[in-house]
PDB file of N, CA and C in Angstrom:
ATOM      1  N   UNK A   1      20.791   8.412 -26.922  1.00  0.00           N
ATOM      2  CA  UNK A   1      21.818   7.568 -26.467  1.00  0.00           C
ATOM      3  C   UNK A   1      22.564   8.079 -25.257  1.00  0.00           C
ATOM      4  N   UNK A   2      23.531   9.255 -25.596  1.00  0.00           N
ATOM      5  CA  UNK A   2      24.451   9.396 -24.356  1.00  0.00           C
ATOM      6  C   UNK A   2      23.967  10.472 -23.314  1.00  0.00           C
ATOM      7  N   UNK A   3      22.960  11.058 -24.062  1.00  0.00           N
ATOM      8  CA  UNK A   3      22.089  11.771 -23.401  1.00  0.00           C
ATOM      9  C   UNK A   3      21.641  11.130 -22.128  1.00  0.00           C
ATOM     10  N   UNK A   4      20.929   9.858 -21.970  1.00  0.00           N
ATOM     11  CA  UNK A   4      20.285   9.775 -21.091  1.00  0.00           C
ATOM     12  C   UNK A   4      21.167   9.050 -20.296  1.00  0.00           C
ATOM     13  N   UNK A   5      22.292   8.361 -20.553  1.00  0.00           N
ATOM     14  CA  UNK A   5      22.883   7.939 -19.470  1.00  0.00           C
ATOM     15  C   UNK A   5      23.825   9.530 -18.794  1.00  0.00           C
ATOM     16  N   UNK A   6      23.748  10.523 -19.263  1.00  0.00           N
ATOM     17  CA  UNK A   6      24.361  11.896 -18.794  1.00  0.00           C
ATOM     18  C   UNK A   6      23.559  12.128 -17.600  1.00  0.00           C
ATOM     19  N   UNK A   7      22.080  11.976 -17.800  1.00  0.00           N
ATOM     20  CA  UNK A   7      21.018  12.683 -17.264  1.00  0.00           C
ATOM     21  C   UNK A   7      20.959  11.453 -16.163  1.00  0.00           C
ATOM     22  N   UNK A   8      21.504  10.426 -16.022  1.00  0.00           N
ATOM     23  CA  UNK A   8      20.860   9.744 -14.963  1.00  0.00           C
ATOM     24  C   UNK A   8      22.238   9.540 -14.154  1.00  0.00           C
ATOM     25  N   UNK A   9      23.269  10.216 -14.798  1.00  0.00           N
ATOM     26  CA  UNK A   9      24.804  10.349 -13.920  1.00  0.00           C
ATOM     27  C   UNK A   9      24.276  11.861 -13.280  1.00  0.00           C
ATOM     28  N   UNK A  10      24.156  12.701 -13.967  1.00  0.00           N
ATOM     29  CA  UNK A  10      23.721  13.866 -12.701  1.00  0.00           C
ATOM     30  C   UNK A  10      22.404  13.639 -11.810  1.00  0.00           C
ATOM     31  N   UNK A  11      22.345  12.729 -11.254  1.00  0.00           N
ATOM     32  CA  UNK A  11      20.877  12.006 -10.162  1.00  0.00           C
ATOM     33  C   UNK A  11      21.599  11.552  -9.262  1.00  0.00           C
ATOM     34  N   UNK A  12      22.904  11.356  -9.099  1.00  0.00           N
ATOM     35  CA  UNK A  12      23.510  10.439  -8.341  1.00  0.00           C
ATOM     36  C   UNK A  12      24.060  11.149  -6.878  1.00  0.00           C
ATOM     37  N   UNK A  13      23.323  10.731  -6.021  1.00  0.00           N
ATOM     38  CA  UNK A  13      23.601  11.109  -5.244  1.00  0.00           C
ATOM     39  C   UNK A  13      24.699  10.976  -4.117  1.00  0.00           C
ATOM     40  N   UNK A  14      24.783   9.486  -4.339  1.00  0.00           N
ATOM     41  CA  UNK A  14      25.873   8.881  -3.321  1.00  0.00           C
ATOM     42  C   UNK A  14      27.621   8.953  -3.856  1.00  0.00           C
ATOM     43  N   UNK A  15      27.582  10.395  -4.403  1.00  0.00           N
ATOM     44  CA  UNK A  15      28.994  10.389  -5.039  1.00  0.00           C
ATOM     45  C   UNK A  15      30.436   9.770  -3.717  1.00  0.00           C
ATOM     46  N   UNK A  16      31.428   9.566  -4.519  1.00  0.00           N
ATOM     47  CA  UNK A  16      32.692   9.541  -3.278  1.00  0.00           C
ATOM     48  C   UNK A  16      32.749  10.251  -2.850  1.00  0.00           C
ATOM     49  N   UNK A  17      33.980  10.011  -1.877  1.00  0.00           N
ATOM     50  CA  UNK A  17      34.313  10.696  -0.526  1.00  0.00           C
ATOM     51  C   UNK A  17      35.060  11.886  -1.017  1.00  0.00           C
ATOM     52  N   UNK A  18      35.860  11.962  -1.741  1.00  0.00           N
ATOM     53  CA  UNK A  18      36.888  13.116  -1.637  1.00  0.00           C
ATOM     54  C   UNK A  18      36.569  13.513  -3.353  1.00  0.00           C
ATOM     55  N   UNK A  19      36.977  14.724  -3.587  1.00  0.00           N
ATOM     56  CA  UNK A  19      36.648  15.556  -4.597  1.00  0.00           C
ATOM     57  C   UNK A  19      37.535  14.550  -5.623  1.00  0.00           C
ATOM     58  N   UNK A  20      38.890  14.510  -5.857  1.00  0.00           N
ATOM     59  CA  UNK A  20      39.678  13.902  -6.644  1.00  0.00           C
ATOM     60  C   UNK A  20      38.770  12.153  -7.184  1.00  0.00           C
ATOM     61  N   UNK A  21      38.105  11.489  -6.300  1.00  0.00           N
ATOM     62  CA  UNK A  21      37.589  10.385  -6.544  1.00  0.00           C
ATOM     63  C   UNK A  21      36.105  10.425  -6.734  1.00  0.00           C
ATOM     64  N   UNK A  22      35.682  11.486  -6.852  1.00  0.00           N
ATOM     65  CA  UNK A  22      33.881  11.974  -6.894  1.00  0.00           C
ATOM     66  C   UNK A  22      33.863  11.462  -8.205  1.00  0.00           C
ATOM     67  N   UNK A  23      32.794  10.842  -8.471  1.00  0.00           N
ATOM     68  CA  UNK A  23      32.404  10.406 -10.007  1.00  0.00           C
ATOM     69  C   UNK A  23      30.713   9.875  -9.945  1.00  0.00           C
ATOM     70  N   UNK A  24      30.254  10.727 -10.932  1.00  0.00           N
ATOM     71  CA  UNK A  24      28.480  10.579 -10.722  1.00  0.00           C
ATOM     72  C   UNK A  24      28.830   9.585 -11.865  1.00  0.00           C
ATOM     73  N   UNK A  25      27.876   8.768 -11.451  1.00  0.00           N
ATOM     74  CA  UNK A  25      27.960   7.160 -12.530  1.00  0.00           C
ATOM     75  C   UNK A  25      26.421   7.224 -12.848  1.00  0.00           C
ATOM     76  N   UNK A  26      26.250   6.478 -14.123  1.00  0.00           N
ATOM     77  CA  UNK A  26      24.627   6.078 -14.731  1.00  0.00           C
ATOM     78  C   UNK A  26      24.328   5.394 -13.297  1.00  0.00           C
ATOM     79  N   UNK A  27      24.736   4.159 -12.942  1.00  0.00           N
ATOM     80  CA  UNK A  27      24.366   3.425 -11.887  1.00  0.00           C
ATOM     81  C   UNK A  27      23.838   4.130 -10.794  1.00  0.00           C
ATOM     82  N   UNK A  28      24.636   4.803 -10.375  1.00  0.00           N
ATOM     83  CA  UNK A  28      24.307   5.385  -9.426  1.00  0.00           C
ATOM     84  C   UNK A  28      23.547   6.726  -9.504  1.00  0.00           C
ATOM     85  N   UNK A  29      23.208   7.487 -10.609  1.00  0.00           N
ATOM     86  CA  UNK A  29      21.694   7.770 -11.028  1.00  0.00           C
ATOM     87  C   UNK A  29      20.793   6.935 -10.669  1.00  0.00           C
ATOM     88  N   UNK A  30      20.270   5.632 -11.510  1.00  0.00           N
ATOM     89  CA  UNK A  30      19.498   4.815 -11.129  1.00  0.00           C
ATOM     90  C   UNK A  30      18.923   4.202  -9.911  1.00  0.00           C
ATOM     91  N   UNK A  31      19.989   4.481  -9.004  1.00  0.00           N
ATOM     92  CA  UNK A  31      19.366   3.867  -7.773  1.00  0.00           C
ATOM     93  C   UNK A  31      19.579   4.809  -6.811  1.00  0.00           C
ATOM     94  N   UNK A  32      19.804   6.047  -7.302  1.00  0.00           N
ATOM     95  CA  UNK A  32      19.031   7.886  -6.507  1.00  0.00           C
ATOM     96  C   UNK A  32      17.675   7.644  -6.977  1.00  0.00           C
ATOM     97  N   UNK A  33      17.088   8.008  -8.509  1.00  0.00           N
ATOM     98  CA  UNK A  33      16.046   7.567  -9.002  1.00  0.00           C
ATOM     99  C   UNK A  33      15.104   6.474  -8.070  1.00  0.00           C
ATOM    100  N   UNK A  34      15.397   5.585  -8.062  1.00  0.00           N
ATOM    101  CA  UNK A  34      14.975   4.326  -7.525  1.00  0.00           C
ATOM    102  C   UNK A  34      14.391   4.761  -6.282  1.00  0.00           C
ATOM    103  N   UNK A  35      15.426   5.153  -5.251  1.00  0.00           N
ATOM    104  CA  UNK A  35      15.223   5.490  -3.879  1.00  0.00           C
ATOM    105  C   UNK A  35      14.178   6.626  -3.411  1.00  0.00           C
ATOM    106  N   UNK A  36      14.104   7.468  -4.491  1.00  0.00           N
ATOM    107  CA  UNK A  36      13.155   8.527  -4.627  1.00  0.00           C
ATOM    108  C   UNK A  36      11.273   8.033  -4.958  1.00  0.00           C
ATOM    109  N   UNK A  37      11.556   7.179  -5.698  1.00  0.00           N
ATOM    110  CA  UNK A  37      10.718   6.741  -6.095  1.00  0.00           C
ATOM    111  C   UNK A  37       9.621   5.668  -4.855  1.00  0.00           C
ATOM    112  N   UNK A  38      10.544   4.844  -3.844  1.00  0.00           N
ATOM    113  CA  UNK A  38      10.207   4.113  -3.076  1.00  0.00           C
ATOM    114  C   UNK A  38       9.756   5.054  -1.884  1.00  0.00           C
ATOM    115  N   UNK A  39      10.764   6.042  -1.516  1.00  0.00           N
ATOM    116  CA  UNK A  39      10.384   7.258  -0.789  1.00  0.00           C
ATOM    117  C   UNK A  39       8.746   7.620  -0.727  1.00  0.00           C
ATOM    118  N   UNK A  40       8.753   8.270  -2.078  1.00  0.00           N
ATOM    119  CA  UNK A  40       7.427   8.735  -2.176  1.00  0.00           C
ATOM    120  C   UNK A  40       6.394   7.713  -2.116  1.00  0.00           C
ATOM    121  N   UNK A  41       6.573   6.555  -2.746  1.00  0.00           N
ATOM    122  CA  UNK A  41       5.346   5.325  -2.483  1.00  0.00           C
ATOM    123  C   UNK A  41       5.152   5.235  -1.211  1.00  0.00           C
ATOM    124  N   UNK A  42       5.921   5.137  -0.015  1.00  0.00           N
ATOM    125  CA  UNK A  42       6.356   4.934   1.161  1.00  0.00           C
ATOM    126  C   UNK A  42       5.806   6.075   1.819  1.00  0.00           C
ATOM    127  N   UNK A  43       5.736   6.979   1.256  1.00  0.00           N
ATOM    128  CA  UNK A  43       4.833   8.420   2.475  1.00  0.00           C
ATOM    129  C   UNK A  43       3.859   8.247   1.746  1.00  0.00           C
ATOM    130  N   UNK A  44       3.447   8.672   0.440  1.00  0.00           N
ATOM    131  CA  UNK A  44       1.677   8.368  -0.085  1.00  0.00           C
ATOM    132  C   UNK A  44       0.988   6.824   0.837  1.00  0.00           C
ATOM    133  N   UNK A  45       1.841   5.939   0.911  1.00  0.00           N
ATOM    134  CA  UNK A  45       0.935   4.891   1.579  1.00  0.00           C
ATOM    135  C   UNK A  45       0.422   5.278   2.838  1.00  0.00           C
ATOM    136  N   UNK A  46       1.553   5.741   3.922  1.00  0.00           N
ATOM    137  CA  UNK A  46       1.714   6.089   5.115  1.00  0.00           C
ATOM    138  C   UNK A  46       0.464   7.173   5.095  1.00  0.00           C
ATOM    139  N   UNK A  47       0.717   7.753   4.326  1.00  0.00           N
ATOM    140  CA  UNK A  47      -0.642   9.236   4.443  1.00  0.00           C
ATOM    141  C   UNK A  47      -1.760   8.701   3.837  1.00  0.00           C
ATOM    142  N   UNK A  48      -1.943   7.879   3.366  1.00  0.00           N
ATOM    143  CA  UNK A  48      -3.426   6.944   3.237  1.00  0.00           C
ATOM    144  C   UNK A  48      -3.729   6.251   3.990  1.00  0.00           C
ATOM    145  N   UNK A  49      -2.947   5.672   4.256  1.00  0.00           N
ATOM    146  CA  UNK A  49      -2.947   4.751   5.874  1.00  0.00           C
ATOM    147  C   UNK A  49      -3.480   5.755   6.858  1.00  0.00           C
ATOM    148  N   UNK A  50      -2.982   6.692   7.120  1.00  0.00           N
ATOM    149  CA  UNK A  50      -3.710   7.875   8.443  1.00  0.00           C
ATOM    150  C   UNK A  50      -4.928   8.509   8.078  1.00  0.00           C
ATOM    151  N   UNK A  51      -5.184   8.835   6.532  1.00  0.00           N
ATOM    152  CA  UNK A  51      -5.532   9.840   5.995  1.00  0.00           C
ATOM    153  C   UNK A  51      -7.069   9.173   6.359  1.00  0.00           C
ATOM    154  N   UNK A  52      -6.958   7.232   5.885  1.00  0.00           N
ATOM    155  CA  UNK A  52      -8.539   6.881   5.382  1.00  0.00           C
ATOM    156  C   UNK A  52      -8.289   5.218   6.252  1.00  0.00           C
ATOM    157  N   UNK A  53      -8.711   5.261   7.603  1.00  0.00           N
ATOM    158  CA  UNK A  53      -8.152   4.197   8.526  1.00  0.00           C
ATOM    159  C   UNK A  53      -9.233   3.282   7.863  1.00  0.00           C
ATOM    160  N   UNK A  54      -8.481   2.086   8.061  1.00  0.00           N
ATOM    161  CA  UNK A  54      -9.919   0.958   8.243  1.00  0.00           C
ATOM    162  C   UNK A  54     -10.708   0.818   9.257  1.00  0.00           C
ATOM    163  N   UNK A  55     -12.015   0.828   9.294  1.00  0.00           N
ATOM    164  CA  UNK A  55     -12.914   0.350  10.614  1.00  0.00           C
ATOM    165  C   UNK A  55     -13.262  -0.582  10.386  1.00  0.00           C
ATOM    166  N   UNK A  56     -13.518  -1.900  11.156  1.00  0.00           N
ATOM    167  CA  UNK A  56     -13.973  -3.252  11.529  1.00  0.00           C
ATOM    168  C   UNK A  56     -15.375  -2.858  12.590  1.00  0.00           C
ATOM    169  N   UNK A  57     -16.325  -3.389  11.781  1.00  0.00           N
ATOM    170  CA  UNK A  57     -17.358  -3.115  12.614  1.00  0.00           C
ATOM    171  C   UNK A  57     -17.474  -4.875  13.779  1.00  0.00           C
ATOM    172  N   UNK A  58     -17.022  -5.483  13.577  1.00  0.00           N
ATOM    173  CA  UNK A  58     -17.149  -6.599  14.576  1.00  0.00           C
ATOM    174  C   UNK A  58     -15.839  -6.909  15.261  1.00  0.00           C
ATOM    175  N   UNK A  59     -15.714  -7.638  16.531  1.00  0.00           N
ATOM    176  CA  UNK A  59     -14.990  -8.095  17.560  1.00  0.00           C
ATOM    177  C   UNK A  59     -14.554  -9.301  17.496  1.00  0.00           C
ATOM    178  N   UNK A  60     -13.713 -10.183  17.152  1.00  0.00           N
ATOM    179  CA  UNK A  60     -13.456 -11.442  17.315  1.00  0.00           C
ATOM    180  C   UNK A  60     -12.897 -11.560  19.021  1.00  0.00           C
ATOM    181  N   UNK A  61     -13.085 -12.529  19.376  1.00  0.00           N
ATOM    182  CA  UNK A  61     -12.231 -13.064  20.758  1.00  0.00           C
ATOM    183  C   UNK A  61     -11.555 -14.331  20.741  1.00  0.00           C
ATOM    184  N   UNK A  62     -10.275 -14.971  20.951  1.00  0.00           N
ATOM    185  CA  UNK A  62      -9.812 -15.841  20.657  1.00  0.00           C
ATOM    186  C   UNK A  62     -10.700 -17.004  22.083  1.00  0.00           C
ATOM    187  N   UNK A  63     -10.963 -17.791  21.660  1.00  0.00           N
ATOM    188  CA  UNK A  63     -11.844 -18.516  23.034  1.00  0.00           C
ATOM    189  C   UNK A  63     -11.109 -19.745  23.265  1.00  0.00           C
ATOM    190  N   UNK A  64     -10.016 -20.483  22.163  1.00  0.00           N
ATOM    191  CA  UNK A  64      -9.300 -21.284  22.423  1.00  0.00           C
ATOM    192  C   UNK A  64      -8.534 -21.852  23.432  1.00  0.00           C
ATOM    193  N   UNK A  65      -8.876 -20.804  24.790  1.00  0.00           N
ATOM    194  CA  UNK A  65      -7.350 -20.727  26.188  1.00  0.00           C
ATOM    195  C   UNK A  65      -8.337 -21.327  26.903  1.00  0.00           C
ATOM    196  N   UNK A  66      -9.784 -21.436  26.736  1.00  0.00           N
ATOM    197  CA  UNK A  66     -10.554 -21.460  28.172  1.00  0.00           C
ATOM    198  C   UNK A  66     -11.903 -21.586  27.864  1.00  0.00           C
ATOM    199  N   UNK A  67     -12.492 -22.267  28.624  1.00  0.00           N
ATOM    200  CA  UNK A  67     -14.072 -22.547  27.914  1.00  0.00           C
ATOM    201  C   UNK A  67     -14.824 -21.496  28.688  1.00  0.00           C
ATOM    202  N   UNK A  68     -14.540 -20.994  29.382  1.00  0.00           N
ATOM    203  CA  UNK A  68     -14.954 -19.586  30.233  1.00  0.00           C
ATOM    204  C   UNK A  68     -14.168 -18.631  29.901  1.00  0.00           C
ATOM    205  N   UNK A  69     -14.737 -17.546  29.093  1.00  0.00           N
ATOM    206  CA  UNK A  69     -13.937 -16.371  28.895  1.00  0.00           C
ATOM    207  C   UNK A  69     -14.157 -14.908  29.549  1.00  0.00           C
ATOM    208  N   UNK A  70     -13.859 -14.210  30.053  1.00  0.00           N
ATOM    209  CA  UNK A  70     -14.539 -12.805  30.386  1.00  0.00           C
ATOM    210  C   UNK A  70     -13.908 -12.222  29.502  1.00  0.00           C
ATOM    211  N   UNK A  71     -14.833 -11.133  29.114  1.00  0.00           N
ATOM    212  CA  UNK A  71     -14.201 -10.324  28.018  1.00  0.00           C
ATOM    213  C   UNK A  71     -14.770  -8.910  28.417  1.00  0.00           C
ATOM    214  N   UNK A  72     -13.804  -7.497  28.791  1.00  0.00           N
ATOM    215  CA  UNK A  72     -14.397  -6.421  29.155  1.00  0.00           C
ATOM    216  C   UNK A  72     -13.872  -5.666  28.085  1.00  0.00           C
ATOM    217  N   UNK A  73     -15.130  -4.830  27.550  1.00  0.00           N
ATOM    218  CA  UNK A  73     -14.373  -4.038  26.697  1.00  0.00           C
ATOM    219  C   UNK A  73     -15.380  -2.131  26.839  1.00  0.00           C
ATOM    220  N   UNK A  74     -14.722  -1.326  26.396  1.00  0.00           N
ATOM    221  CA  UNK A  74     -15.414  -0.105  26.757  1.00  0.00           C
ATOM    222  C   UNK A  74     -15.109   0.286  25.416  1.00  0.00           C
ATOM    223  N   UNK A  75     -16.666   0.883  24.508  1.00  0.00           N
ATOM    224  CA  UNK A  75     -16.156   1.218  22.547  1.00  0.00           C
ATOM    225  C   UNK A  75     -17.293   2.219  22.836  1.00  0.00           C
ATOM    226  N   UNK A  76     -17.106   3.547  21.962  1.00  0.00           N
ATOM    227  CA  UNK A  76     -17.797   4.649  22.189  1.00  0.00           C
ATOM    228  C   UNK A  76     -18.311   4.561  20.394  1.00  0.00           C
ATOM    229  N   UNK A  77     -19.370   4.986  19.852  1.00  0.00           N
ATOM    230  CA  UNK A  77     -19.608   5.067  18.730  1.00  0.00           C
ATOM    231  C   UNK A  77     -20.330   6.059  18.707  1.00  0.00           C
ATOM    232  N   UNK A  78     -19.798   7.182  18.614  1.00  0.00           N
ATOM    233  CA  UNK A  78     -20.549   8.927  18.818  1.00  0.00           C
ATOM    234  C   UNK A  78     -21.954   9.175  17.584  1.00  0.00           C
ATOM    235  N   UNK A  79     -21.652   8.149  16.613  1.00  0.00           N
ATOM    236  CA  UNK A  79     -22.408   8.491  15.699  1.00  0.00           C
ATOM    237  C   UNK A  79     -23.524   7.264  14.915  1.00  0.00           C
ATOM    238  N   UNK A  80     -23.796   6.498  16.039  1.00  0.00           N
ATOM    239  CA  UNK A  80     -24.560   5.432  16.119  1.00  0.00           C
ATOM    240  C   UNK A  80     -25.814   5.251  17.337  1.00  0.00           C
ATOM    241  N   UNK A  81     -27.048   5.206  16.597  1.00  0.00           N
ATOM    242  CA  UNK A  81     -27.684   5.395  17.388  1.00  0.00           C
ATOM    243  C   UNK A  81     -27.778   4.135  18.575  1.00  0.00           C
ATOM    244  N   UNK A  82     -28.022   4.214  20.120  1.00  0.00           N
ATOM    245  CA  UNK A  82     -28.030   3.452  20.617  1.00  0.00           C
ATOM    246  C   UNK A  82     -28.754   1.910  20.331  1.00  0.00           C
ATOM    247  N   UNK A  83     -29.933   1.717  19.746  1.00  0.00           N
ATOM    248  CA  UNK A  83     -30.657   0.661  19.409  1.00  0.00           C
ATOM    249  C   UNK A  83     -30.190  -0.081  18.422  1.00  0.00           C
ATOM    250  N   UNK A  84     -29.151   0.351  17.472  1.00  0.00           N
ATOM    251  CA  UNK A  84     -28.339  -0.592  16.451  1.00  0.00           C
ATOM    252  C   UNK A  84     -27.339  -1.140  16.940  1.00  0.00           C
ATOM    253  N   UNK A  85     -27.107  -1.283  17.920  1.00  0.00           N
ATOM    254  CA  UNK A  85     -25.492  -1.779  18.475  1.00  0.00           C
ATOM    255  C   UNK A  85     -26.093  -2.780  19.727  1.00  0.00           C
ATOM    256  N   UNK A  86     -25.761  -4.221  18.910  1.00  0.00           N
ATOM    257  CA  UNK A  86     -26.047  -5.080  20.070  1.00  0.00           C
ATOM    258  C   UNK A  86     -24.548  -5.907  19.808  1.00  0.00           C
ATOM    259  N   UNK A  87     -24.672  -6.817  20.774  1.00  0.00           N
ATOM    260  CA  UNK A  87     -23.727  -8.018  21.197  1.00  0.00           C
ATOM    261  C   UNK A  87     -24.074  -9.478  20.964  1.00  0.00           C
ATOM    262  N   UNK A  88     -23.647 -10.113  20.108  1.00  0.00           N
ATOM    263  CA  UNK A  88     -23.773 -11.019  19.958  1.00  0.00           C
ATOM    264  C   UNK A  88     -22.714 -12.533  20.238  1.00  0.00           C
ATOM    265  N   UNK A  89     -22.893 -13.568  20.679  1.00  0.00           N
ATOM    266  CA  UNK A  89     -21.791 -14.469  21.213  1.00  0.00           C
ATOM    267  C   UNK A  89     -21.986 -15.646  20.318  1.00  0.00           C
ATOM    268  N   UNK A  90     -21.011 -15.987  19.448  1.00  0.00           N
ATOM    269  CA  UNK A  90     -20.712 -17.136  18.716  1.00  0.00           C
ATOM    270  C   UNK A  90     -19.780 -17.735  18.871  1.00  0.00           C
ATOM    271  N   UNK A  91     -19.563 -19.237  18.597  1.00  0.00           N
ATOM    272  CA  UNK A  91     -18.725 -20.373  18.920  1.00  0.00           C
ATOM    273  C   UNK A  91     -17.981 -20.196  17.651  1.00  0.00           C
ATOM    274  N   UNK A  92     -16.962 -20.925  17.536  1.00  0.00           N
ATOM    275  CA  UNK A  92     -15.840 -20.661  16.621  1.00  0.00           C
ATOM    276  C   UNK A  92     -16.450 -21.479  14.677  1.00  0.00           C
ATOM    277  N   UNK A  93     -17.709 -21.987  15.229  1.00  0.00           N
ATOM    278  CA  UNK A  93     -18.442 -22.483  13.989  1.00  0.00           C
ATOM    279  C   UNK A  93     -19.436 -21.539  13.621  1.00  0.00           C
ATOM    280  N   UNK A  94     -19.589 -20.403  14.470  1.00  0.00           N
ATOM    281  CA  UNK A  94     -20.814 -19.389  14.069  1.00  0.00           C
ATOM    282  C   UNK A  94     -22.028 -19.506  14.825  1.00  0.00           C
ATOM    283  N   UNK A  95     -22.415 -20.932  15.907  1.00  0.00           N
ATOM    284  CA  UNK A  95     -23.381 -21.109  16.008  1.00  0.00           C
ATOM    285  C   UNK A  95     -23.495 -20.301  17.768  1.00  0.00           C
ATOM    286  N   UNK A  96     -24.968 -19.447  17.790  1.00  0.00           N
ATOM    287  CA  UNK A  96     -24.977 -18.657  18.918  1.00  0.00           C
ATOM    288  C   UNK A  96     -24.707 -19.320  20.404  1.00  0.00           C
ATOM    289  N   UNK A  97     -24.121 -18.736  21.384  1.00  0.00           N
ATOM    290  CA  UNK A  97     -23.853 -19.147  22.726  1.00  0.00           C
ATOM    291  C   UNK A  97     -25.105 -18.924  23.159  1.00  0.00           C
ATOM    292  N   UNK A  98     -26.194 -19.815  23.824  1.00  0.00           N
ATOM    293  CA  UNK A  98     -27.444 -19.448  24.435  1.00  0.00           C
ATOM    294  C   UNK A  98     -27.361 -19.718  25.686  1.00  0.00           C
ATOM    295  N   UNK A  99     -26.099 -20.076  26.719  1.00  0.00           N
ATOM    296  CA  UNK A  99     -25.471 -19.815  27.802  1.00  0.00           C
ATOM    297  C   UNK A  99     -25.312 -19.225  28.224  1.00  0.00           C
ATOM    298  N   UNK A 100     -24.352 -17.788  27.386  1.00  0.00           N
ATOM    299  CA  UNK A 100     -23.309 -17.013  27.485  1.00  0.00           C
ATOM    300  C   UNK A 100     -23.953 -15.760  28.651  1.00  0.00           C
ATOM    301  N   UNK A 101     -23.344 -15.054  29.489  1.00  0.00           N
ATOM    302  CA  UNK A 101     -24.055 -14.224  30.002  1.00  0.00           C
ATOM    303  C   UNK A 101     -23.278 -12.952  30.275  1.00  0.00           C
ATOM    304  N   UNK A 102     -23.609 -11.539  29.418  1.00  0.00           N
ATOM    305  CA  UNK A 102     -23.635 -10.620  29.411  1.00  0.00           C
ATOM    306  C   UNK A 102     -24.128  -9.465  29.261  1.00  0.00           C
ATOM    307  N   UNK A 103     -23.671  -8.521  29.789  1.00  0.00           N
ATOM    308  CA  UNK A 103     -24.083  -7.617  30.083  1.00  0.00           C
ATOM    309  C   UNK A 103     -23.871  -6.085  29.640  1.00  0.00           C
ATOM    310  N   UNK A 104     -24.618  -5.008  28.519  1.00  0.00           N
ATOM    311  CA  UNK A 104     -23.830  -4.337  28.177  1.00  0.00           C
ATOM    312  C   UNK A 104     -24.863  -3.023  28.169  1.00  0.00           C
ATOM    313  N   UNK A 105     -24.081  -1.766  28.826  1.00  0.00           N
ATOM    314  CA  UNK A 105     -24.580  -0.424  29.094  1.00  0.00           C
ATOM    315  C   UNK A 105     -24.268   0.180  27.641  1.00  0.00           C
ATOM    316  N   UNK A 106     -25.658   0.942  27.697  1.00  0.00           N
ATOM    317  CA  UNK A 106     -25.615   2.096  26.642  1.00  0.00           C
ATOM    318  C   UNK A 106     -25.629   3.174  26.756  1.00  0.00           C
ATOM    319  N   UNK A 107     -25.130   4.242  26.525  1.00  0.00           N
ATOM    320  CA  UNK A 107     -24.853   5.375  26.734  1.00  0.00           C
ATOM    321  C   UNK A 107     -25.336   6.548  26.050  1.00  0.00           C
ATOM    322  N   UNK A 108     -26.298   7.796  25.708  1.00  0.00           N
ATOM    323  CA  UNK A 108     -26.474   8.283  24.734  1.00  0.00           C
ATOM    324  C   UNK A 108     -25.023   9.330  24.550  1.00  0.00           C
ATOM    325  N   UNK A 109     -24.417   9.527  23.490  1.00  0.00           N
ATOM    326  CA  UNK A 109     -23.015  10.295  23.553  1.00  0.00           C
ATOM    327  C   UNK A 109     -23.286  11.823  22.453  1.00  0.00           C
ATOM    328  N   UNK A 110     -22.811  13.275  22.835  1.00  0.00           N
ATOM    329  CA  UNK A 110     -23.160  13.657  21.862  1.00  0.00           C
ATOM    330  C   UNK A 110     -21.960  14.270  21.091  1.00  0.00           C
ATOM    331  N   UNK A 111     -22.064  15.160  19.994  1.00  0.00           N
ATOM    332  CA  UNK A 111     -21.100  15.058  18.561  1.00  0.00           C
ATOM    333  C   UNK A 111     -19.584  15.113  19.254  1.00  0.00           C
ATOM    334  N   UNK A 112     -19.365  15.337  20.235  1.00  0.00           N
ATOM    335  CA  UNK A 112     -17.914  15.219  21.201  1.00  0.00           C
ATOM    336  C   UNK A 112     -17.895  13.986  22.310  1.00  0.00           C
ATOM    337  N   UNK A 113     -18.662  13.341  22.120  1.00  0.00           N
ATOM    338  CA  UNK A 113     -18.309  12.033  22.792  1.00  0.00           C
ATOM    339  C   UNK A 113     -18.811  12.273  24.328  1.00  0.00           C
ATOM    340  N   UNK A 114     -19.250  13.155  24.690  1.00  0.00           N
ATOM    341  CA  UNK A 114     -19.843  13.742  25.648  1.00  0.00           C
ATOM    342  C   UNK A 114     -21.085  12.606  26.432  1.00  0.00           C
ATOM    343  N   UNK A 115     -21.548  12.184  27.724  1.00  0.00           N
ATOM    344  CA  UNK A 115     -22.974  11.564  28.012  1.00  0.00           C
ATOM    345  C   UNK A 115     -23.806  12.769  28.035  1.00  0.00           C
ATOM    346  N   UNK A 116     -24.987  12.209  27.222  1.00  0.00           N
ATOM    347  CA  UNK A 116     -26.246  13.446  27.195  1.00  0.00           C
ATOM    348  C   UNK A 116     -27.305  13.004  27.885  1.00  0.00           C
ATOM    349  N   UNK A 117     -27.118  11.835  28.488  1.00  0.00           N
ATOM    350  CA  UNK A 117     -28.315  10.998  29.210  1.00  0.00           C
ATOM    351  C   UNK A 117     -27.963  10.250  30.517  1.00  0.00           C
ATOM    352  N   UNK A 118     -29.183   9.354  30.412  1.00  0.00           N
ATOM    353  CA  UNK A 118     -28.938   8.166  31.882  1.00  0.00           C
ATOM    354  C   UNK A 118     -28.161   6.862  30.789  1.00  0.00           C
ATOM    355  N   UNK A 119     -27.701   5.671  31.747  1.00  0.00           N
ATOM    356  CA  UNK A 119     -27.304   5.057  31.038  1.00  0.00           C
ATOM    357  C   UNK A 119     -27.704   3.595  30.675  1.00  0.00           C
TER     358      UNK A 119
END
């Protein structure tokens, strides 16, 4: 019983201002507790978030502004061999652009991102 509202009055962090009016309250245990708690969810996410990024292996382009789009882009993939990485151009239904005209250099790169070749 009075035990635990004791134990969650000494948690309290946001006591008053002046010694004479200082008073650790259950309440205000609870939402030291609380804040601690969101804290840590809040850096474990953050450090999973850095720790284990998402990669998207495809490119969308918004094509809606212009029926002619140029699109330049420069993507290094150090650990992909050159012959798996093509380009492909689809309309906003999926179906291929057999118009479209581009153009894209390959590079051989090695374990530092380095060119080890012609291109």
């Amino acid at each position: 019983g009075w035990w635990v509202m004791f134990s969650f009055a000494s948690l309290d962090v946001y006591g008053s201002v002046g010694d004479e009016y200082r008073r650790k309250t259950t309440v205000g245990g609870i939402v030291s507790l609380l804040t601690l708690v969101v804290m840590a969810l809040l850096f474990v996410s953050e450090l999973a978030y850095n720790i284990f990024p998402h990669v998207d292996d495809h490119l969308f382009v918004n094509s809606t502004t212009s029926n002619n789009l140029d699109a330049h882009f420069d993507i290094s993939f150090p650990r992909v061999a050159c012959g798996l990485l093509s380009v492909d151009a689809v309309d906003a239904t999926g179906v291929p652009q057999k118009d479209a005209q581009y153009s894209v250099v390959k590079q051989p790169l090695d374990a530092h991102g380095k060119p080890t070749g012609p291109a």
